[in-house]
PDB file of N, CA and C in Angstrom:
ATOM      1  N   UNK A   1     -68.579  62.737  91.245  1.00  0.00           N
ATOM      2  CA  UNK A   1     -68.781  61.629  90.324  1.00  0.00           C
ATOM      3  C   UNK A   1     -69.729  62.070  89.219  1.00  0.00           C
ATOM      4  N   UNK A   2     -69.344  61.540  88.054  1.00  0.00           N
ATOM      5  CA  UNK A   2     -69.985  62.365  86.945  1.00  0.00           C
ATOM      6  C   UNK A   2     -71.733  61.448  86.628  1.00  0.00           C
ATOM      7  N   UNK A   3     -71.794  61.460  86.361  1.00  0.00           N
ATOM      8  CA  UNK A   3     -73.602  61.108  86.241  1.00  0.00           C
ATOM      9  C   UNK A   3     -73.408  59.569  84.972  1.00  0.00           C
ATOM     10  N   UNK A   4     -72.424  59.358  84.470  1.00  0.00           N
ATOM     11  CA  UNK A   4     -71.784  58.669  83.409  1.00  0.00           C
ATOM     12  C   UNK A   4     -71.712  56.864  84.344  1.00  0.00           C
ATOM     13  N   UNK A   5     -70.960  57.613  85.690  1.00  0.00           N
ATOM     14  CA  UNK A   5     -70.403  56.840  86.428  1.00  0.00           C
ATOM     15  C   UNK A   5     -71.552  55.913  87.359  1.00  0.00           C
ATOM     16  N   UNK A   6     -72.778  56.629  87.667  1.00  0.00           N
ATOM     17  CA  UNK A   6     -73.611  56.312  88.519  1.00  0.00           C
ATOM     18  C   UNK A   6     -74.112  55.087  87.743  1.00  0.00           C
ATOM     19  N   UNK A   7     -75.096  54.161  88.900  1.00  0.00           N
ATOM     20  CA  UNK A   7     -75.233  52.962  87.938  1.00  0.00           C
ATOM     21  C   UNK A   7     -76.821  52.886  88.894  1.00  0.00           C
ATOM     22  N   UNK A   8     -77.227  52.786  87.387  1.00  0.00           N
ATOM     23  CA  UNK A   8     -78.791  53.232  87.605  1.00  0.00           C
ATOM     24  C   UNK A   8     -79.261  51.311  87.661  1.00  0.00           C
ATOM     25  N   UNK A   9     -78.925  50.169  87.510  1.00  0.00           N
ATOM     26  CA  UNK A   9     -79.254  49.881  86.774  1.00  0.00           C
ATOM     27  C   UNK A   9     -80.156  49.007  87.971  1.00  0.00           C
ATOM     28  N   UNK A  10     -80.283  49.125  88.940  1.00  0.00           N
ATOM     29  CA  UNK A  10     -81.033  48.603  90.160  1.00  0.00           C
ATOM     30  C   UNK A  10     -81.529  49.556  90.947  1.00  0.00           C
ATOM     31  N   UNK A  11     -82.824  49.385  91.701  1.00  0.00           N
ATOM     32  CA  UNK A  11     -83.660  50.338  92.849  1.00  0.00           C
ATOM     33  C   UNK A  11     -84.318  49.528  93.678  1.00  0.00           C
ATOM     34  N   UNK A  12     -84.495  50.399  94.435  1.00  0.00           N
ATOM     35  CA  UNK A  12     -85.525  49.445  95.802  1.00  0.00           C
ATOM     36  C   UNK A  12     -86.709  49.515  95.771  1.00  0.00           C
ATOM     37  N   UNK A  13     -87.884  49.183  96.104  1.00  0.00           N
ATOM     38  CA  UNK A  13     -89.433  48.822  95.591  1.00  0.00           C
ATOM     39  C   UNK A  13     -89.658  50.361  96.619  1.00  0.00           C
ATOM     40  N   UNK A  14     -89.481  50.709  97.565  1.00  0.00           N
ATOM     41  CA  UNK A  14     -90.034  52.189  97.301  1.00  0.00           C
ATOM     42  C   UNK A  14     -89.922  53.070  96.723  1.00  0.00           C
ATOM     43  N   UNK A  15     -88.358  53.464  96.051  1.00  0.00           N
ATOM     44  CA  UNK A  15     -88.066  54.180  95.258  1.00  0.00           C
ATOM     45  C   UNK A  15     -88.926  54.039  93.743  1.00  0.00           C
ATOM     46  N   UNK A  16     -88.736  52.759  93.211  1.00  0.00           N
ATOM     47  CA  UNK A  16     -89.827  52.537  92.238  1.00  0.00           C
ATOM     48  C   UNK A  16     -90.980  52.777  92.083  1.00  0.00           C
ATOM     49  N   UNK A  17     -91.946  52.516  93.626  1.00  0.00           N
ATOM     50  CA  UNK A  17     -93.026  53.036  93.827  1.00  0.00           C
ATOM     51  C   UNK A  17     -93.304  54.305  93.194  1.00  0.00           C
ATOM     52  N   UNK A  18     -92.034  55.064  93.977  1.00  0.00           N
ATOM     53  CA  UNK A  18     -92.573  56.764  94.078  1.00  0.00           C
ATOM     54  C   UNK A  18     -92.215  57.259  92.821  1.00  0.00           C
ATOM     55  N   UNK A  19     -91.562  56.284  92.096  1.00  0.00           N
ATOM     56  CA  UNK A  19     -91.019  56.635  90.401  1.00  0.00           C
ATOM     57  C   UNK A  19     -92.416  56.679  89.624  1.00  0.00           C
ATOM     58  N   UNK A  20     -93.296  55.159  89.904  1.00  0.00           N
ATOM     59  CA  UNK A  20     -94.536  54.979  88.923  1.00  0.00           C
ATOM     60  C   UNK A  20     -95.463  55.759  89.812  1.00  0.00           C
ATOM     61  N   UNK A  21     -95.909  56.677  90.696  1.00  0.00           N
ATOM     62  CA  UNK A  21     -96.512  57.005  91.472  1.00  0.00           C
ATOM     63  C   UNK A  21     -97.727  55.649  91.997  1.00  0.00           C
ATOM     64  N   UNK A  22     -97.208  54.847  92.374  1.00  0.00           N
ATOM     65  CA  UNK A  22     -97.927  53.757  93.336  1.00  0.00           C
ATOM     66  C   UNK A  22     -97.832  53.481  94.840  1.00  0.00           C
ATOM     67  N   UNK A  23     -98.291  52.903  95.269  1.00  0.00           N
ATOM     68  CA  UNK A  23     -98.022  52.787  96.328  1.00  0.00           C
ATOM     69  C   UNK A  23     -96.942  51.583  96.937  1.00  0.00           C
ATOM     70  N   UNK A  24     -96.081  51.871  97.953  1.00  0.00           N
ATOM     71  CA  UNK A  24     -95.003  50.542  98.263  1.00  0.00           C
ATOM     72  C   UNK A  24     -95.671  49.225  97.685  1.00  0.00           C
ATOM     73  N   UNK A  25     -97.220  48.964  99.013  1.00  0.00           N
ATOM     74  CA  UNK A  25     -97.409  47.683  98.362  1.00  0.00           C
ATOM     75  C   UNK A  25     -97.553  47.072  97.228  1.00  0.00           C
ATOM     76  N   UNK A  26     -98.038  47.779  96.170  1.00  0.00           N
ATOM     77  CA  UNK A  26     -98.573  47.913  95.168  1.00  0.00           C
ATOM     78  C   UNK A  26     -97.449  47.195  93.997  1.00  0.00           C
ATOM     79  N   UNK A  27     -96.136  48.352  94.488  1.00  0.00           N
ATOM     80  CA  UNK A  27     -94.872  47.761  93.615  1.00  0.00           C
ATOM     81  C   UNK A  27     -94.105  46.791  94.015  1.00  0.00           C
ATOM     82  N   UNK A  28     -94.377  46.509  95.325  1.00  0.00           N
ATOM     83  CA  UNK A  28     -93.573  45.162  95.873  1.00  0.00           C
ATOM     84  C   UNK A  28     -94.625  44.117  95.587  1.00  0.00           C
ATOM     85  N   UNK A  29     -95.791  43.871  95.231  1.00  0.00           N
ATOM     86  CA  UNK A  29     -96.503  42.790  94.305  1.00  0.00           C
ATOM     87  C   UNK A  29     -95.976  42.624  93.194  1.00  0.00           C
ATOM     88  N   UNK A  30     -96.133  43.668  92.209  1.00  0.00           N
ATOM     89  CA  UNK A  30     -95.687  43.655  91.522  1.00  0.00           C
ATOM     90  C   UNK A  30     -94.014  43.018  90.824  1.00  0.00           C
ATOM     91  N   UNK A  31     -93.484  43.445  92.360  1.00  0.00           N
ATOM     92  CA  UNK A  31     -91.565  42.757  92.176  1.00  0.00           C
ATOM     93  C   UNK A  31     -91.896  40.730  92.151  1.00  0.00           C
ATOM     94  N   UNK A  32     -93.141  40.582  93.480  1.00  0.00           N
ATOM     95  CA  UNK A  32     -92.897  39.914  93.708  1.00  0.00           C
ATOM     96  C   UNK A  32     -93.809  38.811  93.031  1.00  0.00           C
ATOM     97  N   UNK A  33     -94.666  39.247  92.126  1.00  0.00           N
ATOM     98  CA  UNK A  33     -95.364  38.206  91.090  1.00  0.00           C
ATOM     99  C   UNK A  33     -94.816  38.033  89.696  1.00  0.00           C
ATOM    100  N   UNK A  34     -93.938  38.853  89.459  1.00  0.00           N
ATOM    101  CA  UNK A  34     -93.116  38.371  88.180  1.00  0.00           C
ATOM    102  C   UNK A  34     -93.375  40.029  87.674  1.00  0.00           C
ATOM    103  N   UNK A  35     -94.276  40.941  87.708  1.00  0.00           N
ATOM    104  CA  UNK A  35     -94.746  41.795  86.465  1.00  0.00           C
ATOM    105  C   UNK A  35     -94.061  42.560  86.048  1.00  0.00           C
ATOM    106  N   UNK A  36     -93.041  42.570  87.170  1.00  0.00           N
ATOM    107  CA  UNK A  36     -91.190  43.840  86.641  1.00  0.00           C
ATOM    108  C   UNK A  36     -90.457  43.065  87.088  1.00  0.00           C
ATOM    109  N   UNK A  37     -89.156  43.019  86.056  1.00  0.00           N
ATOM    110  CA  UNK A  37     -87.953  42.549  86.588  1.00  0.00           C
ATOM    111  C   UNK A  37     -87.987  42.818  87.926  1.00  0.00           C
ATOM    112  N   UNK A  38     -87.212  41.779  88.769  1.00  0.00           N
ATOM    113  CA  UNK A  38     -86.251  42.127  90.021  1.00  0.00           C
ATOM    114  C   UNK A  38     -85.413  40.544  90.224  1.00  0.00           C
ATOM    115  N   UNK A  39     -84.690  41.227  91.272  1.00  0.00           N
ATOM    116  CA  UNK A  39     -83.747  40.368  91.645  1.00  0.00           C
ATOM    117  C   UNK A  39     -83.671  40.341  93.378  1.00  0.00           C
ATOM    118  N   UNK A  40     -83.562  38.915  93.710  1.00  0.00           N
ATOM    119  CA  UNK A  40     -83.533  39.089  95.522  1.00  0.00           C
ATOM    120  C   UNK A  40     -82.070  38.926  95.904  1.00  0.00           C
ATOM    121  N   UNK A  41     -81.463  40.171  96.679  1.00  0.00           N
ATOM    122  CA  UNK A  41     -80.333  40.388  97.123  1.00  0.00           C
ATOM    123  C   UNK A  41     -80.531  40.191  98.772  1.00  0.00           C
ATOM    124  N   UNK A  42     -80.150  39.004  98.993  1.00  0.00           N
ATOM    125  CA  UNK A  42     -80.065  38.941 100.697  1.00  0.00           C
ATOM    126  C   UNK A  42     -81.874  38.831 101.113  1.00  0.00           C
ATOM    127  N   UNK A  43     -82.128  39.721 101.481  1.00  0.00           N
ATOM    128  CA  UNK A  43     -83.442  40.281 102.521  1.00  0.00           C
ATOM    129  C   UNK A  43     -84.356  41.282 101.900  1.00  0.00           C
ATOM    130  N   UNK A  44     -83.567  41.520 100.840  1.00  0.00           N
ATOM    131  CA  UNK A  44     -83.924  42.783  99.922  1.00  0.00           C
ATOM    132  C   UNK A  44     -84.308  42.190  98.628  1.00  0.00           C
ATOM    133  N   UNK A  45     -85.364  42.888  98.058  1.00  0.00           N
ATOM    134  CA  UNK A  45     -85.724  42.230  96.423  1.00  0.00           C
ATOM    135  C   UNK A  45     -85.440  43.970  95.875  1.00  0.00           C
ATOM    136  N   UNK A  46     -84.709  43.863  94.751  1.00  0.00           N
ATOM    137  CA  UNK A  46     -84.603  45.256  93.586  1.00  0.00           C
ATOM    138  C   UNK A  46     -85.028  44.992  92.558  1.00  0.00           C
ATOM    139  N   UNK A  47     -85.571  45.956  91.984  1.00  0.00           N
ATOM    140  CA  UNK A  47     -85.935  45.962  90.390  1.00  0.00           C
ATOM    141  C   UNK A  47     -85.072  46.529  89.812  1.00  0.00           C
ATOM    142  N   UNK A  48     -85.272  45.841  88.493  1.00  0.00           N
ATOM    143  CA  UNK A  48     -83.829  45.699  87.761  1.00  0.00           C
ATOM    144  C   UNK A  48     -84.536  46.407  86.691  1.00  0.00           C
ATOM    145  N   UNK A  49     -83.956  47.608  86.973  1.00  0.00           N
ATOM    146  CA  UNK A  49     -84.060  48.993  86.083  1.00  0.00           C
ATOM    147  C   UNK A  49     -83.537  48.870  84.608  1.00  0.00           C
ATOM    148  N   UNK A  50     -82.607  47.884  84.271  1.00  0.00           N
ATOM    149  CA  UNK A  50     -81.999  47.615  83.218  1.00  0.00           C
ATOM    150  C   UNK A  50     -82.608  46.953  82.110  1.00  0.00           C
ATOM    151  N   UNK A  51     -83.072  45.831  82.521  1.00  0.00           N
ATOM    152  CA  UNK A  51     -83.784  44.942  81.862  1.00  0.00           C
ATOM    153  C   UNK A  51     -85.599  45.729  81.510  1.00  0.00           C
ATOM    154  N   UNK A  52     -85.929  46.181  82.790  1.00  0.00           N
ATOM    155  CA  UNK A  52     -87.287  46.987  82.356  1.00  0.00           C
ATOM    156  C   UNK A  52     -87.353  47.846  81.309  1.00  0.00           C
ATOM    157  N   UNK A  53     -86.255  49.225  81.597  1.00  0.00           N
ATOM    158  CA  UNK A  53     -86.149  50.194  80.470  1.00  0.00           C
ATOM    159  C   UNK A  53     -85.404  49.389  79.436  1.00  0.00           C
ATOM    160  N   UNK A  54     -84.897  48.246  78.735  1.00  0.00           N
ATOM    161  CA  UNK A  54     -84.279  47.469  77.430  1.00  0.00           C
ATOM    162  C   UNK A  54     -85.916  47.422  76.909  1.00  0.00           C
ATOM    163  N   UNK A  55     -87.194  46.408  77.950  1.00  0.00           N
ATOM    164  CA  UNK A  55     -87.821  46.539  77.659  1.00  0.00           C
ATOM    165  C   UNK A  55     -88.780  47.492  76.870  1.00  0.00           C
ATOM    166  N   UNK A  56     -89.017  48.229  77.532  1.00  0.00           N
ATOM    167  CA  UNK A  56     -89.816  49.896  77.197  1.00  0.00           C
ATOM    168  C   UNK A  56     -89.280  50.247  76.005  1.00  0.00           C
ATOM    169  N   UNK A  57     -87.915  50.053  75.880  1.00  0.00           N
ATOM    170  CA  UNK A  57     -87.624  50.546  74.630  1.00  0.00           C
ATOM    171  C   UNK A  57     -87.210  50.207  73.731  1.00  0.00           C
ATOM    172  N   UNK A  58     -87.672  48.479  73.869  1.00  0.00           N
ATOM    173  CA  UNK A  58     -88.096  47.261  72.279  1.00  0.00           C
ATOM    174  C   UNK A  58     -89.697  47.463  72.039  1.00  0.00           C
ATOM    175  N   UNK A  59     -90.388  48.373  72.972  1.00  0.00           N
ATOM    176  CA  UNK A  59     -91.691  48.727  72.756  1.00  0.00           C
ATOM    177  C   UNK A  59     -92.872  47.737  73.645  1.00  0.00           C
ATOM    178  N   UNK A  60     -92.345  47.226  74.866  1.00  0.00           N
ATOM    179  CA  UNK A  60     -92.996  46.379  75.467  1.00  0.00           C
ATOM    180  C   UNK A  60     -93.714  47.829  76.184  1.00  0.00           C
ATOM    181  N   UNK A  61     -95.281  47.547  76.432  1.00  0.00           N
ATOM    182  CA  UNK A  61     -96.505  49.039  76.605  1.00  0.00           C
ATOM    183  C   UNK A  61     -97.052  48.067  78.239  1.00  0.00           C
ATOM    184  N   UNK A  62     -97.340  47.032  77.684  1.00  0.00           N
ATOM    185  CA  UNK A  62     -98.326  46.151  79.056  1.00  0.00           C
ATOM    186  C   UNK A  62     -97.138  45.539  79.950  1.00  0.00           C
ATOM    187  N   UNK A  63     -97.320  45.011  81.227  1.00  0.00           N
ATOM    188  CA  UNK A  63     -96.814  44.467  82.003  1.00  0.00           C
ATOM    189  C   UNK A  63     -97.555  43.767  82.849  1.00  0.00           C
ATOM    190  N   UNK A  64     -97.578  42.316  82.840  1.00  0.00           N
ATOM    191  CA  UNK A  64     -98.752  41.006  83.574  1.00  0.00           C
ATOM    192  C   UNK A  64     -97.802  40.472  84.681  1.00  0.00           C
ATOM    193  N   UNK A  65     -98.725  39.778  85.275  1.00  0.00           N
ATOM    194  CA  UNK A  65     -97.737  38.940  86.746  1.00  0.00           C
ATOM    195  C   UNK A  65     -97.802  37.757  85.384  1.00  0.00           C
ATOM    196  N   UNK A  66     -96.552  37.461  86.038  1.00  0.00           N
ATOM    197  CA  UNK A  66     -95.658  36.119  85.360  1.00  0.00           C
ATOM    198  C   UNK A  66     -94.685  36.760  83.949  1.00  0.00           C
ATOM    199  N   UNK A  67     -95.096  38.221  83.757  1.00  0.00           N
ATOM    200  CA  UNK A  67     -94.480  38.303  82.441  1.00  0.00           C
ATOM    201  C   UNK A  67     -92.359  38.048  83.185  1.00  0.00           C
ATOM    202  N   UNK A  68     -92.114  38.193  84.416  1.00  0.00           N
ATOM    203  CA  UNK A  68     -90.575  38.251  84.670  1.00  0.00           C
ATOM    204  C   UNK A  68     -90.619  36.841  85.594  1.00  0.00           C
ATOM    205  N   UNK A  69     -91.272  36.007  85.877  1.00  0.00           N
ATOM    206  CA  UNK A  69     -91.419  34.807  86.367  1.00  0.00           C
ATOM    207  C   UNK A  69     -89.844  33.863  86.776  1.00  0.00           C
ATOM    208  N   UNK A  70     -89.647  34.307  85.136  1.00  0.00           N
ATOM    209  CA  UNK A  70     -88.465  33.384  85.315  1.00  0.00           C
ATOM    210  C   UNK A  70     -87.026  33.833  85.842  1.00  0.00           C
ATOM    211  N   UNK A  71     -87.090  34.899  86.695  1.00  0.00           N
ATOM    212  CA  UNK A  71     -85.515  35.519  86.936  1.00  0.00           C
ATOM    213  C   UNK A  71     -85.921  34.909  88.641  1.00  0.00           C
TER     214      UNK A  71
END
């Protein structure tokens, strides 16, 4: 499968972790006070890789609890 095909556009709060070098808990606060996109699938909450990097690269620098509140 070509790299075209893969679909980045969701991860799991450890993988994210070990992306921002934080720790699990650290980024699952983070999922779970608003301060990065995510989305709760079942039992599972993901961050929504899509909407973050759109962010990052309309030039959003800070990230607060409540800034993703509303998903």
């Amino acid at each position: 499968m070509s790299k075209e095909r893969w679909n980045l556009d969701l991860c799991g709060i450890a993988t994210f972790a070990e992306m921002c070098s934080v720790t699990y808990d650290e980024a699952a606060q983070w999922a779970e006070d608003g301060t990065v996109p995510s989305i709760q699938m079942g039992c599972f909450r993901m961050i929504n890789l899509a909407r973050f990097r759109d962010d990052l690269e309309r030039g959003k620098a800070t990230f607060g609890a409540g800034d993703y509140s509303d998903e």
